[in-house]
C-alpha atoms as a PDB file:
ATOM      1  CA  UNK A   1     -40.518  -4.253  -4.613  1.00  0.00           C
ATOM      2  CA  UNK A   2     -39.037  -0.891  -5.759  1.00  0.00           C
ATOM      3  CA  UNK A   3     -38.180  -0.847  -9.488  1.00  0.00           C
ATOM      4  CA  UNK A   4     -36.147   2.442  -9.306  1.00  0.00           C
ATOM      5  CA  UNK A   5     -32.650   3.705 -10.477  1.00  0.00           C
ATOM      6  CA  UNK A   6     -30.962   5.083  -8.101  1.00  0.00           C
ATOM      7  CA  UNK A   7     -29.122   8.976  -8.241  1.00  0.00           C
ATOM      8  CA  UNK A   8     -28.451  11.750  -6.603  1.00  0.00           C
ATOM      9  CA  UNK A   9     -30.223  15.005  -7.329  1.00  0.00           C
ATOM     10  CA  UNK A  10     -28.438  17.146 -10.009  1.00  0.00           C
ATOM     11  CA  UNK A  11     -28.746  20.531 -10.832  1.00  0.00           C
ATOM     12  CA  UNK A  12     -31.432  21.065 -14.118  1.00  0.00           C
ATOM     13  CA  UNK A  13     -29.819  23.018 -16.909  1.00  0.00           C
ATOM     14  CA  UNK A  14     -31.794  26.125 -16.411  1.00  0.00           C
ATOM     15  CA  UNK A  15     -29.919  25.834 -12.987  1.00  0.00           C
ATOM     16  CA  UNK A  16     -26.739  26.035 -14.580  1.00  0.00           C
ATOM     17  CA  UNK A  17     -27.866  28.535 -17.334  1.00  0.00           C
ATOM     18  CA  UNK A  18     -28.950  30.943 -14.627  1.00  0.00           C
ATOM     19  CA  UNK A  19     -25.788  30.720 -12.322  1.00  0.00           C
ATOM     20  CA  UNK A  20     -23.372  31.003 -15.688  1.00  0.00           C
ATOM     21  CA  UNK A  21     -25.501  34.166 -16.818  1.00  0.00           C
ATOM     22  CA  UNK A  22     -24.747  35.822 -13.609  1.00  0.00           C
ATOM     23  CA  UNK A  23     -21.062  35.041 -14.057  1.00  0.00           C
ATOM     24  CA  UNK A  24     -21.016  35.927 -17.415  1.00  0.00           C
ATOM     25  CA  UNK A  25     -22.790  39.659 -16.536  1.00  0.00           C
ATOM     26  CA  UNK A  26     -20.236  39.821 -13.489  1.00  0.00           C
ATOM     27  CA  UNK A  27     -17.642  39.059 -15.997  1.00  0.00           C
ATOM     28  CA  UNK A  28     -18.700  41.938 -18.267  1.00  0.00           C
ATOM     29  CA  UNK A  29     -19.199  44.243 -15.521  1.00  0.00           C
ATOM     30  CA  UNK A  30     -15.851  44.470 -14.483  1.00  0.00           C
ATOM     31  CA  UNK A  31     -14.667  44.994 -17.973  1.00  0.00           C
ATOM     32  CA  UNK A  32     -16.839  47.637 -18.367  1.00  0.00           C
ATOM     33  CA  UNK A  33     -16.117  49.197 -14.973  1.00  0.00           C
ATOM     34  CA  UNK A  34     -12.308  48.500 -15.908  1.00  0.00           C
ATOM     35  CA  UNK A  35     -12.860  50.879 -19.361  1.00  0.00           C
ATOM     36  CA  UNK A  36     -14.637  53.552 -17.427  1.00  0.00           C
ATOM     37  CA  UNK A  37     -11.815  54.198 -15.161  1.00  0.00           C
ATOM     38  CA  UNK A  38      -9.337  54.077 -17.516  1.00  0.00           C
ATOM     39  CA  UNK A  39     -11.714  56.623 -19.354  1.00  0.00           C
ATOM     40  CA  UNK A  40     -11.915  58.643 -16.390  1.00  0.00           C
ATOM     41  CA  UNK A  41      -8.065  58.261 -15.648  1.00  0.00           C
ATOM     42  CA  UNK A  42      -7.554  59.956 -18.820  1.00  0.00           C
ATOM     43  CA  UNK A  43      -9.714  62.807 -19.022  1.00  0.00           C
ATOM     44  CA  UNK A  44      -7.922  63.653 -15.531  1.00  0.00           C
ATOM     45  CA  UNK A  45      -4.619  63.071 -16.825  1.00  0.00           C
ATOM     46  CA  UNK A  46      -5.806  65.170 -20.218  1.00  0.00           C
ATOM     47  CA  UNK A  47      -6.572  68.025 -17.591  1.00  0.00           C
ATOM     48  CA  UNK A  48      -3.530  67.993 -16.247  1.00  0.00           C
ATOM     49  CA  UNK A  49      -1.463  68.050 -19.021  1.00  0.00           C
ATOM     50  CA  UNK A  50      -2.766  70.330 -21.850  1.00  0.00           C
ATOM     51  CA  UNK A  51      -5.856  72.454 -20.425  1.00  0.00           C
ATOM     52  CA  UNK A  52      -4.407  73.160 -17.010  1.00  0.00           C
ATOM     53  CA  UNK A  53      -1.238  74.485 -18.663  1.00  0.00           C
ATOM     54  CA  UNK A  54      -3.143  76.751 -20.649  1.00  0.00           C
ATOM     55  CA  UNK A  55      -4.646  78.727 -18.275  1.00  0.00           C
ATOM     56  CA  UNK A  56      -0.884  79.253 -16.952  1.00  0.00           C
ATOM     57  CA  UNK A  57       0.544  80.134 -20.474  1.00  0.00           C
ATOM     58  CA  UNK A  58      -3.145  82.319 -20.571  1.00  0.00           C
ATOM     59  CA  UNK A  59      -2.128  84.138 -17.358  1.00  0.00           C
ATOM     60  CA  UNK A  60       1.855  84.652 -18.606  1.00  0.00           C
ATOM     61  CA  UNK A  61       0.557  86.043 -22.125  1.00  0.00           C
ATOM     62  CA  UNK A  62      -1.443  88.748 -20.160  1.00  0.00           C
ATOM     63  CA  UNK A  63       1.270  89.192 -18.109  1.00  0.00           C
ATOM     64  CA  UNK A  64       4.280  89.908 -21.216  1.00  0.00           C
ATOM     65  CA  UNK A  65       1.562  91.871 -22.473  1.00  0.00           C
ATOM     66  CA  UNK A  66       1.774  94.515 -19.422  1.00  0.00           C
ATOM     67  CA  UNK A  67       5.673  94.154 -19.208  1.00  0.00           C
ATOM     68  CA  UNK A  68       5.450  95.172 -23.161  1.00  0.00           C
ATOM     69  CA  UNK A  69       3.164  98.370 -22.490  1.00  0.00           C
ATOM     70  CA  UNK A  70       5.551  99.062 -19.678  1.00  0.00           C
ATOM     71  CA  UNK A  71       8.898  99.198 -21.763  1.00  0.00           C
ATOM     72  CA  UNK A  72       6.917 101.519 -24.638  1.00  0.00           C
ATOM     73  CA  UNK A  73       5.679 103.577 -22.071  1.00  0.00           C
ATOM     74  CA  UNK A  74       9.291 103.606 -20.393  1.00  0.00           C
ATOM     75  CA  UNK A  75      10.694 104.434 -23.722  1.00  0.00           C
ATOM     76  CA  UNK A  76       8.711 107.343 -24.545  1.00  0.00           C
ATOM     77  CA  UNK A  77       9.408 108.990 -20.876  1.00  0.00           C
ATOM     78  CA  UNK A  78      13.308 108.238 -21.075  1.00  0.00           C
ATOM     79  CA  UNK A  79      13.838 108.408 -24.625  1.00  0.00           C
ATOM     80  CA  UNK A  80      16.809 105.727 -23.575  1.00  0.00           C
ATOM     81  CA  UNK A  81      16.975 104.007 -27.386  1.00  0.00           C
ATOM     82  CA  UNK A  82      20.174 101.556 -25.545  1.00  0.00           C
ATOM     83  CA  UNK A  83      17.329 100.104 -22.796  1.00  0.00           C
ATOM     84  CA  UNK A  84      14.367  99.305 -25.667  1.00  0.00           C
ATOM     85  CA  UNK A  85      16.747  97.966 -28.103  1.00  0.00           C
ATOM     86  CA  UNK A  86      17.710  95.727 -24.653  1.00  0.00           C
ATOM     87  CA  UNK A  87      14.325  94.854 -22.854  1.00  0.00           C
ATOM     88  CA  UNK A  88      11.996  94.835 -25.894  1.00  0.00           C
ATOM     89  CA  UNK A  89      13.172  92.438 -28.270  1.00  0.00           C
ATOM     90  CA  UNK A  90      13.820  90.006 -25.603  1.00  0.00           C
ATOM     91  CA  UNK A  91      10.050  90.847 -23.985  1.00  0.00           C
ATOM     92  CA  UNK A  92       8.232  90.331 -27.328  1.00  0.00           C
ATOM     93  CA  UNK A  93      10.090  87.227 -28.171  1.00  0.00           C
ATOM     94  CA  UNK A  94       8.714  85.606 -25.163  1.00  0.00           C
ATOM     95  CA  UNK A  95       5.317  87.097 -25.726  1.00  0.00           C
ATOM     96  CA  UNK A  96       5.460  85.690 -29.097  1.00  0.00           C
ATOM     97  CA  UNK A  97       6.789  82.228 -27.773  1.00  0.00           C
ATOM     98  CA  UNK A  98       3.906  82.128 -25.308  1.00  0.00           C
ATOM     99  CA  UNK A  99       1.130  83.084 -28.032  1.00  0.00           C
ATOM    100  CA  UNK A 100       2.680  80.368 -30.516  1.00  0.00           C
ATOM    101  CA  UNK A 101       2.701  77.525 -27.595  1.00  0.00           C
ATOM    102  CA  UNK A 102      -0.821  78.499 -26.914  1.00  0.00           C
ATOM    103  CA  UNK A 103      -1.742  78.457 -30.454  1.00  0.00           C
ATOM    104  CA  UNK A 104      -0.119  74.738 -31.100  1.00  0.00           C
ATOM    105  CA  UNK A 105      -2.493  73.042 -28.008  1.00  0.00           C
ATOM    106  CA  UNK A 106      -5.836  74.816 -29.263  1.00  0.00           C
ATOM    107  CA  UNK A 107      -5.529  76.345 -32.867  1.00  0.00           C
ATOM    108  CA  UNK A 108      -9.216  76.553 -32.737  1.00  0.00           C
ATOM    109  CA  UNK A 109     -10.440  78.289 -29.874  1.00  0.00           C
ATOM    110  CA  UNK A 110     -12.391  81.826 -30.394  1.00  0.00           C
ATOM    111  CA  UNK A 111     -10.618  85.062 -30.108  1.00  0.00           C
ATOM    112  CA  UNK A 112      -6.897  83.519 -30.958  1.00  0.00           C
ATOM    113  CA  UNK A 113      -6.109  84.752 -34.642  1.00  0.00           C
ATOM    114  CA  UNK A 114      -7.034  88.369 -32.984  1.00  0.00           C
ATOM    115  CA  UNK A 115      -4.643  87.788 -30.491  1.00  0.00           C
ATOM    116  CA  UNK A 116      -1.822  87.325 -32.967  1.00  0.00           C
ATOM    117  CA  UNK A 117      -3.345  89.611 -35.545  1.00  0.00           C
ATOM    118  CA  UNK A 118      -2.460  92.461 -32.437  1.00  0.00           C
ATOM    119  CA  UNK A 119       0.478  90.678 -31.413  1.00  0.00           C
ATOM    120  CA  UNK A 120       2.171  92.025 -35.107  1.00  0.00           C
ATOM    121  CA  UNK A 121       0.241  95.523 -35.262  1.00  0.00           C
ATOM    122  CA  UNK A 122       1.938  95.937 -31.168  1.00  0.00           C
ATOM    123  CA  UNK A 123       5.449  94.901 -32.904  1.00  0.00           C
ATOM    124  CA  UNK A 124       4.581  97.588 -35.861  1.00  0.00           C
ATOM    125  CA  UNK A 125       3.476 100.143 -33.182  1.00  0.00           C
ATOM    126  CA  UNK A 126       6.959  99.778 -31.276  1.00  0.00           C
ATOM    127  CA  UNK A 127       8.975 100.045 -34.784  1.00  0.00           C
ATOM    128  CA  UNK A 128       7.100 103.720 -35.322  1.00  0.00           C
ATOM    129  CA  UNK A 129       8.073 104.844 -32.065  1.00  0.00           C
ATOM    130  CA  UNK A 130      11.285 103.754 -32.312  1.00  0.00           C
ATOM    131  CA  UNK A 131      12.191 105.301 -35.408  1.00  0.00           C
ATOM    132  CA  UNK A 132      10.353 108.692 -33.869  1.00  0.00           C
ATOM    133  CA  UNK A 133      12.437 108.140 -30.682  1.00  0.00           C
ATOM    134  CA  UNK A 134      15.675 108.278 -32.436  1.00  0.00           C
ATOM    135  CA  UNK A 135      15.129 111.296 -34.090  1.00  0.00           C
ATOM    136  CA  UNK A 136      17.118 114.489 -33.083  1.00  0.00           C
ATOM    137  CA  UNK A 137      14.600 116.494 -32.162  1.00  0.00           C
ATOM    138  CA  UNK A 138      12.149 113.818 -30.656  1.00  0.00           C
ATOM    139  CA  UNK A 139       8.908 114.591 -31.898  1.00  0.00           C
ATOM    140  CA  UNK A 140       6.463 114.103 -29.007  1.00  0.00           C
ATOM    141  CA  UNK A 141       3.092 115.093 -30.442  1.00  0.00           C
ATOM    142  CA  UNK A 142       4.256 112.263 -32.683  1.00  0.00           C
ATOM    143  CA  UNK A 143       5.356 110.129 -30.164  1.00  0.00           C
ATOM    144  CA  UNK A 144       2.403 110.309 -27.984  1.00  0.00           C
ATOM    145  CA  UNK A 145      -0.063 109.795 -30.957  1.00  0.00           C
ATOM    146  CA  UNK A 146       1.588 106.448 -31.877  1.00  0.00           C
ATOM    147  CA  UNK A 147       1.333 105.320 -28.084  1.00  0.00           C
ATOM    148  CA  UNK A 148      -2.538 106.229 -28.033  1.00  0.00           C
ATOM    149  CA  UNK A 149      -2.797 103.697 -31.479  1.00  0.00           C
ATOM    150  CA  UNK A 150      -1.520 101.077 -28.275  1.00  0.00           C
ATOM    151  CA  UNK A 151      -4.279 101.730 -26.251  1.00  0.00           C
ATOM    152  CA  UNK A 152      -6.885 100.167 -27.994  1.00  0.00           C
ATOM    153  CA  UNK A 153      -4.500  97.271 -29.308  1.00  0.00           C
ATOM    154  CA  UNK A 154      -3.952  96.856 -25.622  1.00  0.00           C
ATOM    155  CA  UNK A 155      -7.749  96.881 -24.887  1.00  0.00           C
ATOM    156  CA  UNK A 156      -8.683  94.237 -27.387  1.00  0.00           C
ATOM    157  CA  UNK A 157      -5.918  92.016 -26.548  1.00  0.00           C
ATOM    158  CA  UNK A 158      -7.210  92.143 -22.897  1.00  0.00           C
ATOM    159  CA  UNK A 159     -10.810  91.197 -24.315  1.00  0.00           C
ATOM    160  CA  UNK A 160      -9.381  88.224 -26.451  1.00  0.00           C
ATOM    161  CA  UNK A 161      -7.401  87.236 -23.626  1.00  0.00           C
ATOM    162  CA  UNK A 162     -10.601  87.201 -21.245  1.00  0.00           C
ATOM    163  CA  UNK A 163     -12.635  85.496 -24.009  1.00  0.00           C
ATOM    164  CA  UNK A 164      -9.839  82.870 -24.633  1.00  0.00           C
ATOM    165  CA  UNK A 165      -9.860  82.161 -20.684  1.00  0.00           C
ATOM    166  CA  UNK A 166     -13.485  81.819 -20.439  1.00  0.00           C
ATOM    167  CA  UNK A 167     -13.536  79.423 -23.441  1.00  0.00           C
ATOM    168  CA  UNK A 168     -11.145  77.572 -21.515  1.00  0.00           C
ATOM    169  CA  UNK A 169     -12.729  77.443 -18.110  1.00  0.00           C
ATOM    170  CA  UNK A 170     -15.568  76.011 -19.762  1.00  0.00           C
ATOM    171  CA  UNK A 171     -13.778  73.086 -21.545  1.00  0.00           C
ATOM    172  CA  UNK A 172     -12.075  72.109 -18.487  1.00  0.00           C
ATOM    173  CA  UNK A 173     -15.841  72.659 -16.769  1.00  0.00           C
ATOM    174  CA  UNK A 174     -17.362  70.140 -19.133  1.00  0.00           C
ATOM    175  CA  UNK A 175     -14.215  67.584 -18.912  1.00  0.00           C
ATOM    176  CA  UNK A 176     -14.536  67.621 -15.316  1.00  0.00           C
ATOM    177  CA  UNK A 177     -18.344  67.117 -15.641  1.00  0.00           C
ATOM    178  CA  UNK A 178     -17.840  63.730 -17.514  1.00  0.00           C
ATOM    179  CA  UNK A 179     -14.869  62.979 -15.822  1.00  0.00           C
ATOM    180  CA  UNK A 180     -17.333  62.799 -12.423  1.00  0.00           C
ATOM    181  CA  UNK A 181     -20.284  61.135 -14.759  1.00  0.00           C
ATOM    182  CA  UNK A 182     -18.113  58.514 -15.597  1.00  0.00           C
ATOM    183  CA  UNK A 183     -16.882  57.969 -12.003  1.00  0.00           C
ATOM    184  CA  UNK A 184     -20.506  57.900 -10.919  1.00  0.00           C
ATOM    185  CA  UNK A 185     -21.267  55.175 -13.685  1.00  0.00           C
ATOM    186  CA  UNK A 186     -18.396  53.001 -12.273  1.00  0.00           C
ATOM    187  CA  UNK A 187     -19.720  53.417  -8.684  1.00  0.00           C
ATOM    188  CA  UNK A 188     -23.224  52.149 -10.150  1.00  0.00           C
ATOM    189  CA  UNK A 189     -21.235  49.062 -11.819  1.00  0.00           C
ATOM    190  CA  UNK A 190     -19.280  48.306  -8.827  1.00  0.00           C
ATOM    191  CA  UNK A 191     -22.699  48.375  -6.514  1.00  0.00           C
ATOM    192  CA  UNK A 192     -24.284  46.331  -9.349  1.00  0.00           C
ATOM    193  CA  UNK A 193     -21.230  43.866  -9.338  1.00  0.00           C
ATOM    194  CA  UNK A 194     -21.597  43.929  -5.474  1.00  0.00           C
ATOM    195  CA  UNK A 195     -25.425  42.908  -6.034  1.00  0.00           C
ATOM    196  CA  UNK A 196     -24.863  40.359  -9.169  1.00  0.00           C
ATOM    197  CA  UNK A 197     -22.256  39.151  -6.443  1.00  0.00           C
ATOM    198  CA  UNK A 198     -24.822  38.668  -3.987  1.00  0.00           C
ATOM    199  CA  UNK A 199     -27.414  37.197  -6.223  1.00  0.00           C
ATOM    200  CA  UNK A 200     -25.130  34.864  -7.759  1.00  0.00           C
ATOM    201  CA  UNK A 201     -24.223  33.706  -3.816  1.00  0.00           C
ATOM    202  CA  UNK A 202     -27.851  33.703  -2.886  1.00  0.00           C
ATOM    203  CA  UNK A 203     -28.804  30.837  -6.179  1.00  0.00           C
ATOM    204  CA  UNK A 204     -25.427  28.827  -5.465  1.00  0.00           C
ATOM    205  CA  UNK A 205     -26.972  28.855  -1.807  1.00  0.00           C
ATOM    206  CA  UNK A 206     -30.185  27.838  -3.106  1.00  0.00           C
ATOM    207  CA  UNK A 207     -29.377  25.214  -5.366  1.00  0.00           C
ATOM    208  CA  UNK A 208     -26.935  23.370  -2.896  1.00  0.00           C
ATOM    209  CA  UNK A 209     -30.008  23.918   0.135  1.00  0.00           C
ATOM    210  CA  UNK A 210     -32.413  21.701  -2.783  1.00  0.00           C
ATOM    211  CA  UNK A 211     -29.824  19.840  -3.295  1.00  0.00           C
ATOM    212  CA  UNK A 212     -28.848  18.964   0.345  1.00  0.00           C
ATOM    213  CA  UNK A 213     -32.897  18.934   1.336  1.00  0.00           C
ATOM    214  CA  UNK A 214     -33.186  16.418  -1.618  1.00  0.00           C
ATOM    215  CA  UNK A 215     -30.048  13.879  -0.541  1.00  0.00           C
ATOM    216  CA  UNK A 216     -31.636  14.135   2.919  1.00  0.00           C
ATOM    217  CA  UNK A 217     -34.983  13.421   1.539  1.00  0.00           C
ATOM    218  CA  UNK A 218     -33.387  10.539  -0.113  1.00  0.00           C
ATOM    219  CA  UNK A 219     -31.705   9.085   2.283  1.00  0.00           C
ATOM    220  CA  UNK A 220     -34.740   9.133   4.557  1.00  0.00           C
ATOM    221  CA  UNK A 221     -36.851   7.179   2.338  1.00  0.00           C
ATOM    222  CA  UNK A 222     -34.199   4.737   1.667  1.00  0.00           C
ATOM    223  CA  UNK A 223     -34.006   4.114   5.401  1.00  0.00           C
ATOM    224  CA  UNK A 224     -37.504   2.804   5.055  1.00  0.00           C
ATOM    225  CA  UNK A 225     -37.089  -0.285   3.699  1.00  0.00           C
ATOM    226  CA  UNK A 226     -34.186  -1.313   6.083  1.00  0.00           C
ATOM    227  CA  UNK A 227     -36.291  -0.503   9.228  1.00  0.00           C
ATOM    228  CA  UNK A 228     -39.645  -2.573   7.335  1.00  0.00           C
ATOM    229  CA  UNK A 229     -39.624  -6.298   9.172  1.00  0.00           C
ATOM    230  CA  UNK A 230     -40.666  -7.066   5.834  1.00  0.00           C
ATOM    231  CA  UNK A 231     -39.065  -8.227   2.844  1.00  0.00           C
ATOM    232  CA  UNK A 232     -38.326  -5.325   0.257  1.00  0.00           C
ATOM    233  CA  UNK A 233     -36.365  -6.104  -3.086  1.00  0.00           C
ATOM    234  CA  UNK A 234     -35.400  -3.682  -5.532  1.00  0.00           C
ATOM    235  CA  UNK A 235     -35.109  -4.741  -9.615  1.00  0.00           C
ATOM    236  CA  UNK A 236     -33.920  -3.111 -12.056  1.00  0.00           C
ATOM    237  CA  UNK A 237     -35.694  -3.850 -15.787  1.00  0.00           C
ATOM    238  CA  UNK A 238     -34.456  -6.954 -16.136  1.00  0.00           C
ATOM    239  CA  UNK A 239     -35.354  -8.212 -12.984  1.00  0.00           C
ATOM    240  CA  UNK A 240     -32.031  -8.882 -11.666  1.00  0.00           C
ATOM    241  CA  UNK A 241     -32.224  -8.083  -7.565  1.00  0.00           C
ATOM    242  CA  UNK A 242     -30.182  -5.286  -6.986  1.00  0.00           C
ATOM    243  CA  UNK A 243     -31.206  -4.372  -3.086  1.00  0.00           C
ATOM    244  CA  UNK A 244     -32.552  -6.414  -0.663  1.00  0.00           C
ATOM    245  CA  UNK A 245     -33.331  -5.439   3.355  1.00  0.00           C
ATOM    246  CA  UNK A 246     -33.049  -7.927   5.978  1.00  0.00           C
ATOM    247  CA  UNK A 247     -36.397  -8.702   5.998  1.00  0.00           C
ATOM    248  CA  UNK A 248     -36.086 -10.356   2.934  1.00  0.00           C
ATOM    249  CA  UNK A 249     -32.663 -11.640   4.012  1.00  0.00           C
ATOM    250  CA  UNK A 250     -34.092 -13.375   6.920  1.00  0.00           C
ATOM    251  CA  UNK A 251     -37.089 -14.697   5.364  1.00  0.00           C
ATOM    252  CA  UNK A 252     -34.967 -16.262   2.157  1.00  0.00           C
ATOM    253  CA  UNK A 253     -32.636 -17.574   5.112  1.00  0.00           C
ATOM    254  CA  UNK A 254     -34.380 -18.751   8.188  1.00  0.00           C
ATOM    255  CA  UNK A 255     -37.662 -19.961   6.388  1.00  0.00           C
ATOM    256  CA  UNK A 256     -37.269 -21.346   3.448  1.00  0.00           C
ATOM    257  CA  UNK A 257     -33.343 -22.236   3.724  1.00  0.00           C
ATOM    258  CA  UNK A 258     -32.301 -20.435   0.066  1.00  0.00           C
ATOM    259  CA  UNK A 259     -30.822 -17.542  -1.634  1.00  0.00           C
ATOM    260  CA  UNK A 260     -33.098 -14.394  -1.494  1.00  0.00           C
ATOM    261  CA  UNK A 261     -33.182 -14.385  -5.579  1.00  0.00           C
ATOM    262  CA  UNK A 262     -35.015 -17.821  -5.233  1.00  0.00           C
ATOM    263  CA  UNK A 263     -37.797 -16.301  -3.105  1.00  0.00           C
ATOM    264  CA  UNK A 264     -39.040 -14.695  -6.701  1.00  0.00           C
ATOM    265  CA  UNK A 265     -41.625 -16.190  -8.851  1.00  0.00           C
ATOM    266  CA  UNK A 266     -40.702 -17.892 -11.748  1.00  0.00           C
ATOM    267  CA  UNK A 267     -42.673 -16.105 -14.016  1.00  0.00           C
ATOM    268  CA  UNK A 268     -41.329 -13.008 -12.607  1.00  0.00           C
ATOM    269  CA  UNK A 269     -40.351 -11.418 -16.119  1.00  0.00           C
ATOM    270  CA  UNK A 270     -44.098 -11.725 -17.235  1.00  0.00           C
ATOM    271  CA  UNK A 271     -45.262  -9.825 -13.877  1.00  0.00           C
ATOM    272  CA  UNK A 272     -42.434  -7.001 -14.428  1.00  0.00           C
ATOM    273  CA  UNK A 273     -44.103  -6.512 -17.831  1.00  0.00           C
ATOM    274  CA  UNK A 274     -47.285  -6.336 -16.298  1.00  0.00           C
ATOM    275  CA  UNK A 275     -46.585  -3.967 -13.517  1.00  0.00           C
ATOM    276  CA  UNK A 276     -45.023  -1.772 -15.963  1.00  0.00           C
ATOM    277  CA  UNK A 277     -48.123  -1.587 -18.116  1.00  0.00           C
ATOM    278  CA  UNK A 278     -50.422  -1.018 -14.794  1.00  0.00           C
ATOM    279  CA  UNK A 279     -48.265   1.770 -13.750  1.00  0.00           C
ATOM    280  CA  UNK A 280     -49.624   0.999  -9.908  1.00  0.00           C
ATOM    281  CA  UNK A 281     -49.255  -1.184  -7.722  1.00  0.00           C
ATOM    282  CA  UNK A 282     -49.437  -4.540  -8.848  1.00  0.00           C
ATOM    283  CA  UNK A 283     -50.485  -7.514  -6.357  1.00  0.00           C
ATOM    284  CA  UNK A 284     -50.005 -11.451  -7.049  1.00  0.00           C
ATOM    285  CA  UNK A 285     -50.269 -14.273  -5.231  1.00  0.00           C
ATOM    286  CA  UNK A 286     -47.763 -17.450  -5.940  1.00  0.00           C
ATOM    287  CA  UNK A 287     -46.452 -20.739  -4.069  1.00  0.00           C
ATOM    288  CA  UNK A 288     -43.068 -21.350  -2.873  1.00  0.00           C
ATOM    289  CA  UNK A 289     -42.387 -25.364  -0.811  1.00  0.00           C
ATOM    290  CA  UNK A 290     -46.193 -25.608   0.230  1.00  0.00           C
ATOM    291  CA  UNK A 291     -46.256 -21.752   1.039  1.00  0.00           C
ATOM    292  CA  UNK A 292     -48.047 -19.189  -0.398  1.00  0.00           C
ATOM    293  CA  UNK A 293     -46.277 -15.797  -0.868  1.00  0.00           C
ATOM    294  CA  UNK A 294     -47.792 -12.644  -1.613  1.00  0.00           C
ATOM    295  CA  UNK A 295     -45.856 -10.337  -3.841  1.00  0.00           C
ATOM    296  CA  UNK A 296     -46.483  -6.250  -4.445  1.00  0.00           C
ATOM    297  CA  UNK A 297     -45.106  -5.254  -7.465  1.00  0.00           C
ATOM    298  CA  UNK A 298     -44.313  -1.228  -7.895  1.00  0.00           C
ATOM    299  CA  UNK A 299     -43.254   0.196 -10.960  1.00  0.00           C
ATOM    300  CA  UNK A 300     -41.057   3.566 -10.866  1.00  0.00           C
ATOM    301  CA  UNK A 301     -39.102   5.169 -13.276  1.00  0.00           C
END
């Protein structure tokens, strides 16, 4: 007689703990991966915006720079006062314009107070050949000494410019750089993700094989007892019959003529008690009408 409670396999807690954990880093991973692009989405977006432009507004500042040199040089050959007062203004404006837009995206970069520290002593260059240039006689010795003090202003503006360049090549080098590390790291998340994936697939597959093996395990014992010609009862603590197979069905019946509770000793709480103590099987013999019945007794929890 089995004296067992009945269930169907569940999954232990560390079961549960393992398969939330892997959830819970999935979970976590795609935050992080989310943050990373967005990171990277930005640095891309700051590269287009601001440091690209710069090398533009770089190139156009070098450019007004040359157009500048041209109209002083154009002014000293043609002595026309009408055309400077006409192209230079308008010329250094923009060059100015240019230098201050540059100036209000990266106030700290190296070389930049040089550049507008020329930018003024070019504008006080073109005033003293102006006022020589409007003379009556032109002096020219005059005139072409003030245009060699633009030479050099000329030269160091190129360097500065060249500097400034460089300093920005190398910013927008070393955003691109993390731009890429970052996109790497989210390719490593999204394979780990793919992997956690997998893993947490693999232990849901392994939990529901154990569980499946163990209902089928289950089941085939319990089929044991049906197929035994023999009478089997199950109990439960307080020995109240709570299975029976037709063994003992046809016995209780055919035999003795009675319900297959009344084919259990009388002192059938004492040998429960017993049984349970022995933790084995536990054999008795006891009579039933002028018949002698033998009874196994096995305790399980």
């Amino acid at each position: 007689m089995d004296m067992r409670k009945s269930s169907l396999p569940k999954l232990r807690p560390r079961g549960w703990l393992a398969v939330g954990s892997v959830l819970c880093l999935l979970v976590l991973l795609a935050l992080f991966s989310h943050q990373t692009v967005q990171q990277s989405r930005d640095n891309v977006m700051y590269l287009a915006d601001d440091d690209l432009p710069l090398l533009t507004n770089i190139q156009q500042l070098n450019v007004q720079l040359l157009k500048i040199q041209a109209i002083l040089y154009n002014y000293y050959l043609t002595a026309d006062s009408d055309l400077f007062a006409e192209q230079f203004p308008a010329g250094f404006d923009t060059l100015s314009s240019t230098y201050g837009a540059i100036e209000e995206e990266i106030p700290e970069a190296p070389g930049l107070s040089s550049i507008g520290s020329l930018i003024h002593s070019l504008l006080a260059i073109s005033a003293s050949l102006d006022t020589v240039m409007r003379k009556s006689p032109v002096d020219w010795d005059q005139s072409r000494s003030i245009l060699a003090e633009m030479d050099p202003v000329i030269q160091q503006m190129d360097a500065n410019s060249l500097q400034l360049g460089s300093w920005i090549g190398r910013r927008i080098t070393t955003a691109s750089r993390e731009s890429l590390q970052k996109i790497e790291t989210t390719l490593h998340l999204i394979s780990a993700m793919g992997l956690a994936s997998l893993l947490a697939a693999a232990i849901m597959v392994w939990v529901n094989a154990r569980r499946l093996a163990a209902m089928e395990e289950q089941h085939r014992l319990a089929s044991f007892p049906e197929q035994n010609p023999r009478p089997v009862l199950a109990l439960d603590r307080d020995g109240t019959v709570t299975y029976t197979n037709g063994g003992a069905a046809a016995m209780a019946r055919e035999v003795f003529g009675v319900a297959v509770v009344q084919l259990l000793p009388a002192n059938l709480v004492e040998l429960l008690s017993r049984a349970k103590a022995n933790g084995k099987l536990f054999t008795q013999e006891y009579s039933l009408a002028d018949r002698y019945l033998h009874i196994g007794l096995h305790w399980l929890e």
